[in-house]
C-alpha atoms as a PDB file:
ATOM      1  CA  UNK A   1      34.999-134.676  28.118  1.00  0.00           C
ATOM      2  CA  UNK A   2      33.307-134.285  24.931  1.00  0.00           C
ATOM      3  CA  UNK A   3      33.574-131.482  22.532  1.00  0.00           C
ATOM      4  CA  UNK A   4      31.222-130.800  19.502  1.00  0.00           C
ATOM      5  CA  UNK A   5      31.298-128.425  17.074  1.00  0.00           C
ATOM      6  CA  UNK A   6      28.350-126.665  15.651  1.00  0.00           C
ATOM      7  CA  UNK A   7      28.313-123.807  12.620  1.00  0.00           C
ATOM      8  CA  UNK A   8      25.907-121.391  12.830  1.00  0.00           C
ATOM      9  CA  UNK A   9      22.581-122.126  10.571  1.00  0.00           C
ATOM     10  CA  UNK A  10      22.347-119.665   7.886  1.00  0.00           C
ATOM     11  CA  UNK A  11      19.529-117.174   9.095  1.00  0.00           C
ATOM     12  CA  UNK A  12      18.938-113.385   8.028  1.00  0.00           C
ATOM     13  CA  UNK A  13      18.105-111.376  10.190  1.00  0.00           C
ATOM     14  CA  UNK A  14      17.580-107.275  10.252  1.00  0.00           C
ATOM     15  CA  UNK A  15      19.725-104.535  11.501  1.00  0.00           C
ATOM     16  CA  UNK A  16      19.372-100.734  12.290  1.00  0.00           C
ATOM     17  CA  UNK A  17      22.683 -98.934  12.924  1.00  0.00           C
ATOM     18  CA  UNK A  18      22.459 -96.573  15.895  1.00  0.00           C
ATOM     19  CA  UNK A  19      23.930 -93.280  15.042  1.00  0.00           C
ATOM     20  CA  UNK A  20      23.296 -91.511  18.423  1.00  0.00           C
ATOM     21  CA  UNK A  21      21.122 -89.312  16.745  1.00  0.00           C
ATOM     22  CA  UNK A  22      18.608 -91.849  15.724  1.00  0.00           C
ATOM     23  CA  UNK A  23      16.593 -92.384  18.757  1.00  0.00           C
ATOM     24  CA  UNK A  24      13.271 -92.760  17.131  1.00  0.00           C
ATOM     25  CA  UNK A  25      13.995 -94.463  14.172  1.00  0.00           C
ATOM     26  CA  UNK A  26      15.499 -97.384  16.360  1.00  0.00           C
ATOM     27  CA  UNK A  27      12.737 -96.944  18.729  1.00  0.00           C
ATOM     28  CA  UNK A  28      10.364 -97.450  15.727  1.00  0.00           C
ATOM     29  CA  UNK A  29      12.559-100.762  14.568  1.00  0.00           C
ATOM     30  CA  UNK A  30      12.507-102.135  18.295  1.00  0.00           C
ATOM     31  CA  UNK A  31       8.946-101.897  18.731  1.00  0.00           C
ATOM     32  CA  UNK A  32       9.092 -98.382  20.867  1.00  0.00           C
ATOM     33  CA  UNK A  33      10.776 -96.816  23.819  1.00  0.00           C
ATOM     34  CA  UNK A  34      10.164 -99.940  26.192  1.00  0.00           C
ATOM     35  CA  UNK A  35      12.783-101.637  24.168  1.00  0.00           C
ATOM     36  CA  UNK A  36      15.117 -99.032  23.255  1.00  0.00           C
ATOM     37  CA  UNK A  37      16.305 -95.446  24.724  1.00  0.00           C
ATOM     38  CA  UNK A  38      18.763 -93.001  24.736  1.00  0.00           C
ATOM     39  CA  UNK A  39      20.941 -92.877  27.809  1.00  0.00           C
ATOM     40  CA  UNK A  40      20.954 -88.927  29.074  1.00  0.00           C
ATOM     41  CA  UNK A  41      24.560 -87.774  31.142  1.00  0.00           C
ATOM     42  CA  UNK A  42      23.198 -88.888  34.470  1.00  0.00           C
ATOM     43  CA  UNK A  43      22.144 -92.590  33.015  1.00  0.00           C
ATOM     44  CA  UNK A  44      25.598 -92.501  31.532  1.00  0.00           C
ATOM     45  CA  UNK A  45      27.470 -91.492  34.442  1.00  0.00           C
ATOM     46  CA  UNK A  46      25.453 -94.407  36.678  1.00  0.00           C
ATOM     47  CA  UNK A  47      25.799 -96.588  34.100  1.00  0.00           C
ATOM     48  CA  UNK A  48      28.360-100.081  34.447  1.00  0.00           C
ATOM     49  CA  UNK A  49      30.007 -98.343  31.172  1.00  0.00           C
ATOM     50  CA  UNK A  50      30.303 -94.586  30.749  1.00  0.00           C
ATOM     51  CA  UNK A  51      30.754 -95.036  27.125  1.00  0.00           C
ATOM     52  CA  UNK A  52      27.480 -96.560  26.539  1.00  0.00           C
ATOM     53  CA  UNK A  53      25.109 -94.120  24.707  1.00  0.00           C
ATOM     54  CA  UNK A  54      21.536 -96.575  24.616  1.00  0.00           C
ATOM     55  CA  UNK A  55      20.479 -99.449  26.184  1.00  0.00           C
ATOM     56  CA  UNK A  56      18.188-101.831  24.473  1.00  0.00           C
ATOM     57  CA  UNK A  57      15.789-104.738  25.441  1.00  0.00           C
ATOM     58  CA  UNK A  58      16.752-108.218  25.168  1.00  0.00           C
ATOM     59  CA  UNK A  59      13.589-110.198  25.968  1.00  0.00           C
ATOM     60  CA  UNK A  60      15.020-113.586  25.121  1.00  0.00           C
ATOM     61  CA  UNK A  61      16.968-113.334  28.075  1.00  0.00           C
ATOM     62  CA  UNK A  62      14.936-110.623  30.204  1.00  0.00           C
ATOM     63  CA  UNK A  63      17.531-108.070  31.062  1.00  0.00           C
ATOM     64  CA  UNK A  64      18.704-104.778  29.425  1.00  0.00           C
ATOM     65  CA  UNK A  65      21.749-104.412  27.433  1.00  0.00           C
ATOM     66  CA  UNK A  66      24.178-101.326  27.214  1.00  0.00           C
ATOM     67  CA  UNK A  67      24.593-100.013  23.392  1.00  0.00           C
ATOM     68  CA  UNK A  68      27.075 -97.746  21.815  1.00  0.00           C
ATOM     69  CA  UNK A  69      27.472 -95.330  18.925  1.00  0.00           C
ATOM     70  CA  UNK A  70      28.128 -97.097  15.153  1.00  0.00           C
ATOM     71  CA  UNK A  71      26.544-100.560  16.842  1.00  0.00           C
ATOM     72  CA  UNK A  72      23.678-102.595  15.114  1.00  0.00           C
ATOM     73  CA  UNK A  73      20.618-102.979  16.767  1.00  0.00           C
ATOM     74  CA  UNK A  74      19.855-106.681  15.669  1.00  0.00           C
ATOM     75  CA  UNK A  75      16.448-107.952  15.432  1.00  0.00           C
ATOM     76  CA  UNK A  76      17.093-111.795  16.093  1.00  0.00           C
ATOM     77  CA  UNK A  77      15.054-115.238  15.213  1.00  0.00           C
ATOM     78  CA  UNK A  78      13.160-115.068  18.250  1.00  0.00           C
ATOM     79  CA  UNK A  79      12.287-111.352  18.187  1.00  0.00           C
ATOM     80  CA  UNK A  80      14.576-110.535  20.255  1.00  0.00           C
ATOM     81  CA  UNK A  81      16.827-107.008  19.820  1.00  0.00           C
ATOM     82  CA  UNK A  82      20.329-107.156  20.944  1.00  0.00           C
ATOM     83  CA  UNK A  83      23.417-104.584  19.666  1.00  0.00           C
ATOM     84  CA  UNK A  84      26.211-105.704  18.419  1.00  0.00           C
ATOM     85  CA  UNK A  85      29.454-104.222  16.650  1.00  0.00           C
ATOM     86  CA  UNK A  86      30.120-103.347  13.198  1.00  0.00           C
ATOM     87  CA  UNK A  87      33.267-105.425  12.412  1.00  0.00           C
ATOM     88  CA  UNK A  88      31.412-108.633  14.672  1.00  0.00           C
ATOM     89  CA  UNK A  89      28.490-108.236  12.478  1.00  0.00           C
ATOM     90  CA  UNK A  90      30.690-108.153   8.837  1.00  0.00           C
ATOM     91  CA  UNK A  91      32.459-111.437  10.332  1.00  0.00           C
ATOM     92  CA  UNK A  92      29.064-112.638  11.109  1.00  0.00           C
ATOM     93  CA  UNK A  93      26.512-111.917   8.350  1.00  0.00           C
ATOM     94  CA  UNK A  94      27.095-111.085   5.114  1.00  0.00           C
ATOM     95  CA  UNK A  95      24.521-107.890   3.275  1.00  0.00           C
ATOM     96  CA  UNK A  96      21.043-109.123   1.949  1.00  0.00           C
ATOM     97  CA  UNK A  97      19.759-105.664   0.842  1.00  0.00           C
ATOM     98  CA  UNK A  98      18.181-102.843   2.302  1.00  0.00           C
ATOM     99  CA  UNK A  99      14.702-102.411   2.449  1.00  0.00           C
ATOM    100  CA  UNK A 100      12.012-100.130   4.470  1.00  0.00           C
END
């Protein structure tokens, strides 16, 4: 068996932190509502994870992907949109600057 590591390339990439309030705005950042949406109750309660508040589009890979409150909506290298959490994106990525 052979093992090799790899480090990951440094590569910016943006980020929109969804609130739970902020539906459009992330819409807006993930190219509209057929990449990103609120989940209502009944979503919620049929959901894999009752916790989950959004689910967002990950076209890389073709399938939809549960989000939660105070997670970044990532826009990767590929132009794909994926969440992921606050203290996994400080351990991650380090701050470029803000822009609009």
């Amino acid at each position: 068996m052979t093992i090799t590591r790899y480090r990951k390339r440094p590569v910016e990439v943006d980020t929109i932190q969804w609130t739970g309030t902020n539906e459009a705005d992330v819409q807006a950042f993930t190219e509209g509502a057929r990449n990103f949406y609120a989940l209502d109750d009944e979503d919620r309660e049929n959901s894999d994870d009752p916790e989950a508040t959004a689910t967002v589009y990950d076209k890389l890979h073709s399938t939809w992907i549960l989000a939660y409150t105070g997670q970044h909506i990532v826009r990767g290298v590929k132009g794909e949109f994926y969440p992921i959490a606050e203290d996994v994106l400080a351990e991650t990525y380090e701050p470029v600057g803000e822009y609009l």
